[in-house]
Protein backbone atom coordinates (compact mmCIF):
# COMPACT_ATOMS: atom_id res chain seq x y z
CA UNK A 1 11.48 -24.38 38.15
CA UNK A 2 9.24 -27.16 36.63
CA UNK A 3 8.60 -27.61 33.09
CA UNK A 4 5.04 -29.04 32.59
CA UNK A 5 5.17 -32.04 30.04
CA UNK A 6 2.45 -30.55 28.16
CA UNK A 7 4.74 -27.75 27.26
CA UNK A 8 7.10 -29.59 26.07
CA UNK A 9 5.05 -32.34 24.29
CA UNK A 10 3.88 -29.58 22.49
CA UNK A 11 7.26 -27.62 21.78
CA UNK A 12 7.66 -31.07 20.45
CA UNK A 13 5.13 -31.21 17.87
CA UNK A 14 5.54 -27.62 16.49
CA UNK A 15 8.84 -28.52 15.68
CA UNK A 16 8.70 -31.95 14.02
CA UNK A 17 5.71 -30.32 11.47
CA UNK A 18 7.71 -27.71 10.59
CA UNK A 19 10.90 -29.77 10.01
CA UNK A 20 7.90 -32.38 7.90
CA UNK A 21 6.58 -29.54 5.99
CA UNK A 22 9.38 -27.82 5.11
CA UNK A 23 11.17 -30.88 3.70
CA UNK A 24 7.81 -32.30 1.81
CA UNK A 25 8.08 -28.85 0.23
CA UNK A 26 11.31 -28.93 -0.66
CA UNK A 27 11.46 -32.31 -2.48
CA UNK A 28 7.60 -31.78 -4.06
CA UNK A 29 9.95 -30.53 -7.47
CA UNK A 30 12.39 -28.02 -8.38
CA UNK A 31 9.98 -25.12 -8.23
CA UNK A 32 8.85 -25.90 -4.58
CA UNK A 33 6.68 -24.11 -3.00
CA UNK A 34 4.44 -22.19 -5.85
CA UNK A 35 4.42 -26.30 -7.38
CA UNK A 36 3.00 -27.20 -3.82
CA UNK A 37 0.57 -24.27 -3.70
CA UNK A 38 -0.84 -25.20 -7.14
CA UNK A 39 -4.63 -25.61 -7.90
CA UNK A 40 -3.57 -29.55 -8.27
CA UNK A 41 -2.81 -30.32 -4.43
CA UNK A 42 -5.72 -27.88 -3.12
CA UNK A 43 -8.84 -29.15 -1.75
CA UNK A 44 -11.68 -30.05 -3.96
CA UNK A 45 -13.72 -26.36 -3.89
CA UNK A 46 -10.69 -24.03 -2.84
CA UNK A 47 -9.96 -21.83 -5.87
CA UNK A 48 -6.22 -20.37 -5.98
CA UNK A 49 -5.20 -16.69 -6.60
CA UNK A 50 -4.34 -17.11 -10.13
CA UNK A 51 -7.84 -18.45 -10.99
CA UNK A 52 -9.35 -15.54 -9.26
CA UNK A 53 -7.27 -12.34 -11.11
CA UNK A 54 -7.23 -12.94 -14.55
CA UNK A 55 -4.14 -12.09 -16.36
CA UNK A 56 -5.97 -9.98 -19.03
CA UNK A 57 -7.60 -7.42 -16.23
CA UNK A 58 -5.22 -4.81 -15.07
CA UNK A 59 -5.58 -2.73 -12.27
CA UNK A 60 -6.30 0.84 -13.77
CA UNK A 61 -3.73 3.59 -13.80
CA UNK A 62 -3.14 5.76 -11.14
CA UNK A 63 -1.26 8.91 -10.23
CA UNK A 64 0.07 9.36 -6.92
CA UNK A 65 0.69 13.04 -5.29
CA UNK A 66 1.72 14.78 -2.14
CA UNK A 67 -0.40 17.97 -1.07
CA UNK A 68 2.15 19.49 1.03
CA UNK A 69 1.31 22.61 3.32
CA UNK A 70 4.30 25.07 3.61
CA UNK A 71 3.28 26.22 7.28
CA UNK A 72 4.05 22.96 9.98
CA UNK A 73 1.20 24.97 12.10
CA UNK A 74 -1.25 24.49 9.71
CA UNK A 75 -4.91 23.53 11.45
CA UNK A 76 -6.51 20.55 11.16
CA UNK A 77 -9.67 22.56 9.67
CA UNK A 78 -7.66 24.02 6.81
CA UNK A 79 -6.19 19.82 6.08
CA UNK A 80 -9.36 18.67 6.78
CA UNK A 81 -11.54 20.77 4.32
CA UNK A 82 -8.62 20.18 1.60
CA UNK A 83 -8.86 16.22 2.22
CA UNK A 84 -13.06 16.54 2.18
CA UNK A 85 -12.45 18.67 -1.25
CA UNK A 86 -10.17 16.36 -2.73
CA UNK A 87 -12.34 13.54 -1.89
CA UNK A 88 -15.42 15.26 -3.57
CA UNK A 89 -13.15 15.92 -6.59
CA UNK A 90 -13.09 11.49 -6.57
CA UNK A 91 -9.55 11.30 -5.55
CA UNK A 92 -8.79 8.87 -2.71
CA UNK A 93 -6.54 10.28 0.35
CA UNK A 94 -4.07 7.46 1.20
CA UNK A 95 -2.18 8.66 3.67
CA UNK A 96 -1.98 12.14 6.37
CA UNK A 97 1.21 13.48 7.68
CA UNK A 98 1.22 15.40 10.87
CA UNK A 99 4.88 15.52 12.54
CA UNK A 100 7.91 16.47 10.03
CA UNK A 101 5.16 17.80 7.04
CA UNK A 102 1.58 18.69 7.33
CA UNK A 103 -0.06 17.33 4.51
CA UNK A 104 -1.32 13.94 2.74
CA UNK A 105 -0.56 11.99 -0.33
CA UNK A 106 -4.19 11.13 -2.65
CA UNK A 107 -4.32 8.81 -5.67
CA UNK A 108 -6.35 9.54 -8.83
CA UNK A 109 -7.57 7.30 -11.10
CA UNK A 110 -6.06 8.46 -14.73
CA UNK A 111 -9.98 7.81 -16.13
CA UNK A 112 -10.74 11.28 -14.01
CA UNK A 113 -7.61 13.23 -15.66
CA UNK A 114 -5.65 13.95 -12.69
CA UNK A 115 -4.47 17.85 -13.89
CA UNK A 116 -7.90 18.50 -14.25
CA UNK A 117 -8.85 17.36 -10.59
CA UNK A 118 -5.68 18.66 -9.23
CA UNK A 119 -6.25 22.57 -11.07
CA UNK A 120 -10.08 22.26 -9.84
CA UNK A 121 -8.71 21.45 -6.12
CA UNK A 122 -5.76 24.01 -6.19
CA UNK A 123 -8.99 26.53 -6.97
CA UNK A 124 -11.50 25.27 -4.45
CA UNK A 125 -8.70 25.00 -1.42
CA UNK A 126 -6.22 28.20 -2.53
CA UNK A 127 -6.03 30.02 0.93
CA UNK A 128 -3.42 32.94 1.32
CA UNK A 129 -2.92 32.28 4.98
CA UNK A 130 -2.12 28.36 4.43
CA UNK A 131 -0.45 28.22 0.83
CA UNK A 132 0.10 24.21 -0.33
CA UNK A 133 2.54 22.28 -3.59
CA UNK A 134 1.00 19.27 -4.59
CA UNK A 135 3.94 16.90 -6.51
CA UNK A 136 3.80 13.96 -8.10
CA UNK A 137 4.82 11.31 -5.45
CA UNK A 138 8.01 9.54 -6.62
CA UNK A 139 10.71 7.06 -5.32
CA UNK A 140 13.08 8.74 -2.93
CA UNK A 141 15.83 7.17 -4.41
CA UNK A 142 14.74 9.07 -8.14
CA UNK A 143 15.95 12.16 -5.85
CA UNK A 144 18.75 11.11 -3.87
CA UNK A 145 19.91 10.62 -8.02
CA UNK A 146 18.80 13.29 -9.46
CA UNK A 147 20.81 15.66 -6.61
CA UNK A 148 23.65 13.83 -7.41
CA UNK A 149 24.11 14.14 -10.88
């Protein structure tokens, strides 16, 4: 089998910048790479990600939950006219689950009071045929914890 020489004149090259980049990196200073990345060695006009977010502007709270249908055979209908109520309600669905649960996690913004959304949605989409718990979404490890305690 015959190598072309292009192949490995470029093989080459890929390897001798990454062995020059990672040790101009490396011995920029101690703190290495976020040093290199500073708004000092950037290009006149490129702004970095620090300058863009200020520190002072946080990202508003949010609570996350898990609308969780107790029937696996639940239809799409039913999930879909709970996901286009919760929307209306201003939550944001982040995520559907189809396979081991039928349901979908939604965040809320704490500005909108999230019981209040949450007791207006558990009116709007109560059906006796397809009854739903909505939980606060948490760390799985908080439960693997709490059951062993």
């Amino acid at each position: 089998m015959l190598v072309r020489p292009y192949a490995l004149l470029s093989l080459l090259l890929i390897v001798s910048v990454t062995v020059f980049t990672f040790s101009y990196v490396s011995s920029k200073s101690e703190t290495g790479l976020s040093n290199f990345l500073s708004s000092e060695n950037m290009a006149p006009g490129v702004v970095s990600e620090e300058a863009v977010v200020p520190e002072e502007v946080a990202p508003p709270p949010v609570k996350m939950y898990i609308v969780r249908y107790n029937i696996l055979d639940t239809p799409d209908v039913v999930v879909a006219r709970a996901i286009k109520t919760m929307k209306s309600l201003g939550a944001r669905v982040t995520h559907e689950f189809h396979t081991v649960m039928r349901g979908f996690t939604v965040s809320i913004p704490a500005a909108l009071r999230p019981t209040e959304v949450l007791d207006a949605f558990k009116t709007q989409a109560a059906s006796p045929d397809f009854p739903f718990k909505i939980e606060e979404d948490q760390p799985v490890r908080k439960y693997l914890h709490d059951e062993a305690d």
